[in-house]
C-alpha atoms as a PDB file:
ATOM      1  CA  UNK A   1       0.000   0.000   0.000  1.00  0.00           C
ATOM      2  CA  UNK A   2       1.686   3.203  -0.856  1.00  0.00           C
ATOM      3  CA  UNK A   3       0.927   6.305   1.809  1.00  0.00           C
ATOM      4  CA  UNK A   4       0.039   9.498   0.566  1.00  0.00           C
ATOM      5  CA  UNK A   5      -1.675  12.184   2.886  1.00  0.00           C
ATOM      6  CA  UNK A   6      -5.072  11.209   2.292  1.00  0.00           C
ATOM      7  CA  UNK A   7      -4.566   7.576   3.707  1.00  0.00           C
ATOM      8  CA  UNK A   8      -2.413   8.968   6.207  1.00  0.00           C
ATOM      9  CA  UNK A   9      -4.569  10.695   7.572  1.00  0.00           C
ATOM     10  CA  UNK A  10      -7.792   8.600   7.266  1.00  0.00           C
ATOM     11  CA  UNK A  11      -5.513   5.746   8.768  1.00  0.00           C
ATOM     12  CA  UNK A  12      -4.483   8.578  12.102  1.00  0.00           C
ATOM     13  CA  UNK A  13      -8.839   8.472  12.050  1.00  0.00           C
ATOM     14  CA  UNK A  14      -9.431   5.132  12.015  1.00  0.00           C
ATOM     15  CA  UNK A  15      -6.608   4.421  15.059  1.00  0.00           C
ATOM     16  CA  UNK A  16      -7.803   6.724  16.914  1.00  0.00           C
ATOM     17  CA  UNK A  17     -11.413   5.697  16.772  1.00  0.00           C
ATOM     18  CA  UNK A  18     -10.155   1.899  17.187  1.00  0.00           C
ATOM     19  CA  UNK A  19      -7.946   2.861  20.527  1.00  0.00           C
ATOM     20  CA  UNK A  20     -10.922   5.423  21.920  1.00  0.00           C
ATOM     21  CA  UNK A  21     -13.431   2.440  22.145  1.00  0.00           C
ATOM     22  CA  UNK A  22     -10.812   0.528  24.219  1.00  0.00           C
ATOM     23  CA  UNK A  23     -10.237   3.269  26.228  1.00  0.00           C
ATOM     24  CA  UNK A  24     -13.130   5.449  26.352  1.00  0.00           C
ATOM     25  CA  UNK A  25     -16.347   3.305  25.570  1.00  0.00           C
ATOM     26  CA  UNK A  26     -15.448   1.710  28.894  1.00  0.00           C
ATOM     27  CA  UNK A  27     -15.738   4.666  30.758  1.00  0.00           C
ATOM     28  CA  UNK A  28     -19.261   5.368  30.176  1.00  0.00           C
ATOM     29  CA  UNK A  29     -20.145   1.797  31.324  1.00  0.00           C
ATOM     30  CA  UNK A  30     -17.986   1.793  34.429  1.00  0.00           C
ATOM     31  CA  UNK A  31     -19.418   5.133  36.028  1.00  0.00           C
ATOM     32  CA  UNK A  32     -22.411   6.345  36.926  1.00  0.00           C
ATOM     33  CA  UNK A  33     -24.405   9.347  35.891  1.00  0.00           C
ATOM     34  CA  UNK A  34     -23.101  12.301  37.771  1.00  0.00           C
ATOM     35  CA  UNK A  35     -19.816  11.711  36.752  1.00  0.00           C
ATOM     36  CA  UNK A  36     -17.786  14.066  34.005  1.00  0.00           C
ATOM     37  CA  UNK A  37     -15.333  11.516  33.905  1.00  0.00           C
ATOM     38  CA  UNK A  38     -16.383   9.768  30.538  1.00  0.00           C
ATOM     39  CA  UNK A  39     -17.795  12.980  28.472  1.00  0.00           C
ATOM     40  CA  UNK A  40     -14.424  14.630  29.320  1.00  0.00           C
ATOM     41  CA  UNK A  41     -12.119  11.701  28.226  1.00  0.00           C
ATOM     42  CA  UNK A  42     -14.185  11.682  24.788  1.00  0.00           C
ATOM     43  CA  UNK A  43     -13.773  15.145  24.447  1.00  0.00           C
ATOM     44  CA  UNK A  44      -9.855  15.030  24.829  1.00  0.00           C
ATOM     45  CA  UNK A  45      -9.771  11.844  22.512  1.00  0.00           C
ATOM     46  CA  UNK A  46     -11.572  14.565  19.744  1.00  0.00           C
ATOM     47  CA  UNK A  47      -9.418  16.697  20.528  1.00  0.00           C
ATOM     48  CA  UNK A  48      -6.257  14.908  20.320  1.00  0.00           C
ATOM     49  CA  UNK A  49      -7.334  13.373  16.712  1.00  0.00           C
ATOM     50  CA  UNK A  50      -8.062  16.771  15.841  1.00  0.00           C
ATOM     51  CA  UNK A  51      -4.667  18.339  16.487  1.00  0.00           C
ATOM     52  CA  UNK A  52      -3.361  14.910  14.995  1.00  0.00           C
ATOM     53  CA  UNK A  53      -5.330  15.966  11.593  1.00  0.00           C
ATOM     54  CA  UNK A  54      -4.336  19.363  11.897  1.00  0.00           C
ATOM     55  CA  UNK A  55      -0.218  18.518  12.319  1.00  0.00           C
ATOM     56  CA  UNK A  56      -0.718  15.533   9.537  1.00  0.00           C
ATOM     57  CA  UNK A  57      -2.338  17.737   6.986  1.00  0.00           C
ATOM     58  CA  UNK A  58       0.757  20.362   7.218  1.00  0.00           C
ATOM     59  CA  UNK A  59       3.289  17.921   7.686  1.00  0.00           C
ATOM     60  CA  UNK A  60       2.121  15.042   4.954  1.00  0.00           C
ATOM     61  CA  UNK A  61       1.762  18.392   2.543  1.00  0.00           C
ATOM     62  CA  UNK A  62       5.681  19.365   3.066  1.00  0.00           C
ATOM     63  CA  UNK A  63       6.824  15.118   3.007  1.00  0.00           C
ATOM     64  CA  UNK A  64       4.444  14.476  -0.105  1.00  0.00           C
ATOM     65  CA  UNK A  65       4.973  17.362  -1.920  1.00  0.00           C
ATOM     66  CA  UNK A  66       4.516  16.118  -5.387  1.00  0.00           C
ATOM     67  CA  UNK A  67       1.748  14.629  -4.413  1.00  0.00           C
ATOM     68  CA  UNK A  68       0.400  18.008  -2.688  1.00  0.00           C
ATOM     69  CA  UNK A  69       0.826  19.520  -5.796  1.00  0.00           C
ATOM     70  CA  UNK A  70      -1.728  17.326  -7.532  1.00  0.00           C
ATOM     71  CA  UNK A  71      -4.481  16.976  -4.658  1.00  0.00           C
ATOM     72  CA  UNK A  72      -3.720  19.879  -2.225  1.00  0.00           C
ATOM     73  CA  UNK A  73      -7.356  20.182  -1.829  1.00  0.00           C
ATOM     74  CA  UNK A  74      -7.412  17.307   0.372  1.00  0.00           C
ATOM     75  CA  UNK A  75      -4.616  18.814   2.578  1.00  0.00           C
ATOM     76  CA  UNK A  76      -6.919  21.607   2.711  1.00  0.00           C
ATOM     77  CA  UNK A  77     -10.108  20.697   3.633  1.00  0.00           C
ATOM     78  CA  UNK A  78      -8.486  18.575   6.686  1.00  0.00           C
ATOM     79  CA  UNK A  79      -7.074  22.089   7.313  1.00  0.00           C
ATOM     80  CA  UNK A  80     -10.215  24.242   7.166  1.00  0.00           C
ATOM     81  CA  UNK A  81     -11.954  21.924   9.235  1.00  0.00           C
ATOM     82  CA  UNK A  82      -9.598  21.527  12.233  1.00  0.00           C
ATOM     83  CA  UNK A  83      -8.046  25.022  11.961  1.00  0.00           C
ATOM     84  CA  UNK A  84     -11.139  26.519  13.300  1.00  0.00           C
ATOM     85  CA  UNK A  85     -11.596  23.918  16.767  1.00  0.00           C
ATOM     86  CA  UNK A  86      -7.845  24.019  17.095  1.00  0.00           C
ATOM     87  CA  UNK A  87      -7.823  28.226  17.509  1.00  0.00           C
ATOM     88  CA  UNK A  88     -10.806  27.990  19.312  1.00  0.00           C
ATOM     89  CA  UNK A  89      -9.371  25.732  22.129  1.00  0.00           C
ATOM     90  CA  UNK A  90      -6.176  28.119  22.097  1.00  0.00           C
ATOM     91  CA  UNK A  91      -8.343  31.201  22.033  1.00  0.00           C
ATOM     92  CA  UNK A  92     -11.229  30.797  24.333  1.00  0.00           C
ATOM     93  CA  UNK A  93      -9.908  27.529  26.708  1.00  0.00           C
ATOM     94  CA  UNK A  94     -11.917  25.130  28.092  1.00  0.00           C
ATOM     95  CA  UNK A  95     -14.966  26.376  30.047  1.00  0.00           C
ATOM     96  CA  UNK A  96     -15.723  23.039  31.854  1.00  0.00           C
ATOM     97  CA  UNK A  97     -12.600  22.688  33.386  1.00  0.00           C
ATOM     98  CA  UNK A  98     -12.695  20.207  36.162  1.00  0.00           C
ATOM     99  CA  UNK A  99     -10.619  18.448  38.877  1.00  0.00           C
ATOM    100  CA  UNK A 100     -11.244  15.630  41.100  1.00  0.00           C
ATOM    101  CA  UNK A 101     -10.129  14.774  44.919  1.00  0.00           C
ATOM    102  CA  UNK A 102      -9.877  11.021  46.025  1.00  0.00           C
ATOM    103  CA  UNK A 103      -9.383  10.278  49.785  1.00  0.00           C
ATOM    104  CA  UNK A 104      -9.072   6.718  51.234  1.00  0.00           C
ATOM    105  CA  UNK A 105     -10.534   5.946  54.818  1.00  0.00           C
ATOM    106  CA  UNK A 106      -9.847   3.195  57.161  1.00  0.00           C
ATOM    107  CA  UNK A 107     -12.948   2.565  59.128  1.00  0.00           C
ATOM    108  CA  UNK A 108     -13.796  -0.817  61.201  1.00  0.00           C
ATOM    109  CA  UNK A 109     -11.690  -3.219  58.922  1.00  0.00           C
ATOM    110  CA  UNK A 110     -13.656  -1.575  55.809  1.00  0.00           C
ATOM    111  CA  UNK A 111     -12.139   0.878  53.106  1.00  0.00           C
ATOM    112  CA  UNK A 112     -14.061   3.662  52.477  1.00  0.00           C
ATOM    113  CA  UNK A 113     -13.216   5.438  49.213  1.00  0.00           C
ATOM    114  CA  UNK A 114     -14.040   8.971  49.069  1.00  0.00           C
ATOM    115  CA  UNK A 115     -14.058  10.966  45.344  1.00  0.00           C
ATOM    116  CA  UNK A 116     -15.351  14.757  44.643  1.00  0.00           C
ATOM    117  CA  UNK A 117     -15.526  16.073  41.247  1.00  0.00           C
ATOM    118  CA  UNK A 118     -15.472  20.189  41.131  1.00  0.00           C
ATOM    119  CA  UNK A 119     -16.737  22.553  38.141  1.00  0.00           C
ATOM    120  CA  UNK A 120     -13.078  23.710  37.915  1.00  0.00           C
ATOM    121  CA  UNK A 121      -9.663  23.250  38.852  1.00  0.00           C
ATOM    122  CA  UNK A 122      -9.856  25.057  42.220  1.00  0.00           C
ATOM    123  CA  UNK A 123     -11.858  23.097  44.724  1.00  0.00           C
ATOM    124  CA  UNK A 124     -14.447  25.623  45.059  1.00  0.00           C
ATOM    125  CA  UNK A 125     -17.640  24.295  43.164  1.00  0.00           C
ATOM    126  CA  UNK A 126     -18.405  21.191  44.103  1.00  0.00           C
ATOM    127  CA  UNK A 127     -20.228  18.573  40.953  1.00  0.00           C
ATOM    128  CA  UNK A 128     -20.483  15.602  42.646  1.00  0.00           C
ATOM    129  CA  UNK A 129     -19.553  13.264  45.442  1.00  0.00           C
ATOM    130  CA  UNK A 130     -19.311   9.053  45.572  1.00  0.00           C
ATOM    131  CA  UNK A 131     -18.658   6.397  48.349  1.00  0.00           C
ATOM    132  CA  UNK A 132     -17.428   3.399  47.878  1.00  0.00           C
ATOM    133  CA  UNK A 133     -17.068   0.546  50.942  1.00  0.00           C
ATOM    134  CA  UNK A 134     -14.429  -1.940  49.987  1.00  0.00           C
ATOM    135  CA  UNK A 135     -14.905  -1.243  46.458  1.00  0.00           C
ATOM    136  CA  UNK A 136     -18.899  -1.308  45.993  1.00  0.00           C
ATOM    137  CA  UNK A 137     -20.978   1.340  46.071  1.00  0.00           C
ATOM    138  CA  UNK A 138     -22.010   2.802  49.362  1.00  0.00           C
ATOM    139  CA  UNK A 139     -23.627   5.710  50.744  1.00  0.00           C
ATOM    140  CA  UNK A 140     -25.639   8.373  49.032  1.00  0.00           C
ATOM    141  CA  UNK A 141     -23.828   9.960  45.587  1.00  0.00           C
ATOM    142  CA  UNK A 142     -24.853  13.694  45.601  1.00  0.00           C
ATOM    143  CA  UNK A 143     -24.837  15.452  41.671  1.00  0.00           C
ATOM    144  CA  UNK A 144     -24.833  19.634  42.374  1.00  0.00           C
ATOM    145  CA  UNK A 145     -25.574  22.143  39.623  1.00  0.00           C
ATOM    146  CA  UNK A 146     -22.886  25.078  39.155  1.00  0.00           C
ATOM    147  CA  UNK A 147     -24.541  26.871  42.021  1.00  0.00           C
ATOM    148  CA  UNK A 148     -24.305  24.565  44.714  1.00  0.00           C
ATOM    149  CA  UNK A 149     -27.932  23.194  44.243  1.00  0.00           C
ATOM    150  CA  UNK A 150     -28.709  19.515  44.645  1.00  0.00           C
ATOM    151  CA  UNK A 151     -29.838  18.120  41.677  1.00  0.00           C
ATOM    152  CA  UNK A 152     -29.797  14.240  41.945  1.00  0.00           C
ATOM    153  CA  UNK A 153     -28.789  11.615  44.966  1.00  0.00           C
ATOM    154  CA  UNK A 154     -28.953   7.883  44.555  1.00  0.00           C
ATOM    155  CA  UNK A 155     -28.564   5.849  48.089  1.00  0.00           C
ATOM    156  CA  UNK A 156     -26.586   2.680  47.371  1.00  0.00           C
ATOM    157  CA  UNK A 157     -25.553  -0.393  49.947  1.00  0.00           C
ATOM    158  CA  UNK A 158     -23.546  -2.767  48.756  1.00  0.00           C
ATOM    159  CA  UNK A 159     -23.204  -1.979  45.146  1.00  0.00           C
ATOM    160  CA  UNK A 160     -27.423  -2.196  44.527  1.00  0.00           C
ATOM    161  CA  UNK A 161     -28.834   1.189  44.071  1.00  0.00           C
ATOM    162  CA  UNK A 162     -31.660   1.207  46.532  1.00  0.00           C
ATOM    163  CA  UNK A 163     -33.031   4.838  45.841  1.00  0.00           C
ATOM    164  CA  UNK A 164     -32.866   7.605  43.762  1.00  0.00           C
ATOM    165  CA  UNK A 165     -33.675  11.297  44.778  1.00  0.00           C
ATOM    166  CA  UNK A 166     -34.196  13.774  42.330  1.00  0.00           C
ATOM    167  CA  UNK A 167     -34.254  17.797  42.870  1.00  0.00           C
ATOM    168  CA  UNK A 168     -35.567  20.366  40.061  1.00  0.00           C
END
């Protein structure tokens, strides 16, 4: 198979579609709804195959130049339509920046694991809190809106989900 840019490029697509449903598709089933933790490791994997597309479609057009100078249209519609979320993300920044604190708790032989997502990197506004007792779910999981509001709980024991509480 000879490379040009065009297969290059499709080929960087189709990896990085093959290695995000190994890494992110699991995500999604392994957490539960008040978590960010699966929407934001999607939007990094777009991300990072954008930028990939972006740096291919210069870089294939200086290696393949010959080639370029035949089809640089294709070089440049992979160009028009990165260019835009690239400068955007280096422009603006993300707005739903978040960060998340994990504790670990010793209490009466059991291990109690502790994790708080925030709205942003400075532990100010808190998203959403989970419980854990020796590694099933435990306790009630509290979901907040940005302004500190309640919106959902679920009480689990025991990894079952016994109730679900939910605030408009």
């Amino acid at each position: 198979m000879r490379l040009n840019p065009l297969k290059i490029i499709l080929l960087w697509i189709t990896g990085m579609f093959i290695i995000g449903c190994f890494v992110v598709v699991p995500k999604f089933f392994s957490s539960w709804g008040g978590e960010q933790t699966p929407l934001t490791s999607l939007a990094y994997f777009i991300l990072i195959t954008t930028y990939g597309v972006l740096l291919l479609s210069i870089a294939t057009a200086l290696i393949y130049f010959t080639w370029f100078k035949k089809y640089w249209y294709v070089n440049v519609i992979f160009l028009l339509a990165t260019l835009p979320i690239v400068s955007k993300v280096f422009l603006v920044g993300s707005t739903y920046k978040y960060s998340i604190k994990e504790k670990t708790e010793y209490i009466n032989n059991d291990t109690i694991d502790i994790k708080e997502e925030y709205y942003s990197f400075t532990p100010k506004r808190l998203r959403s809190t989970s419980y854990w007792k020796n590694g099933l779910k435990d306790s009630v999981w509290t979901v907040y809106d940005e302004n500190g509001d309640i919106m959902k709980q679920e009480i689990y024991r025991n990894d079952e989900l016994l109730k679900v509480l939910e605030n408009h």
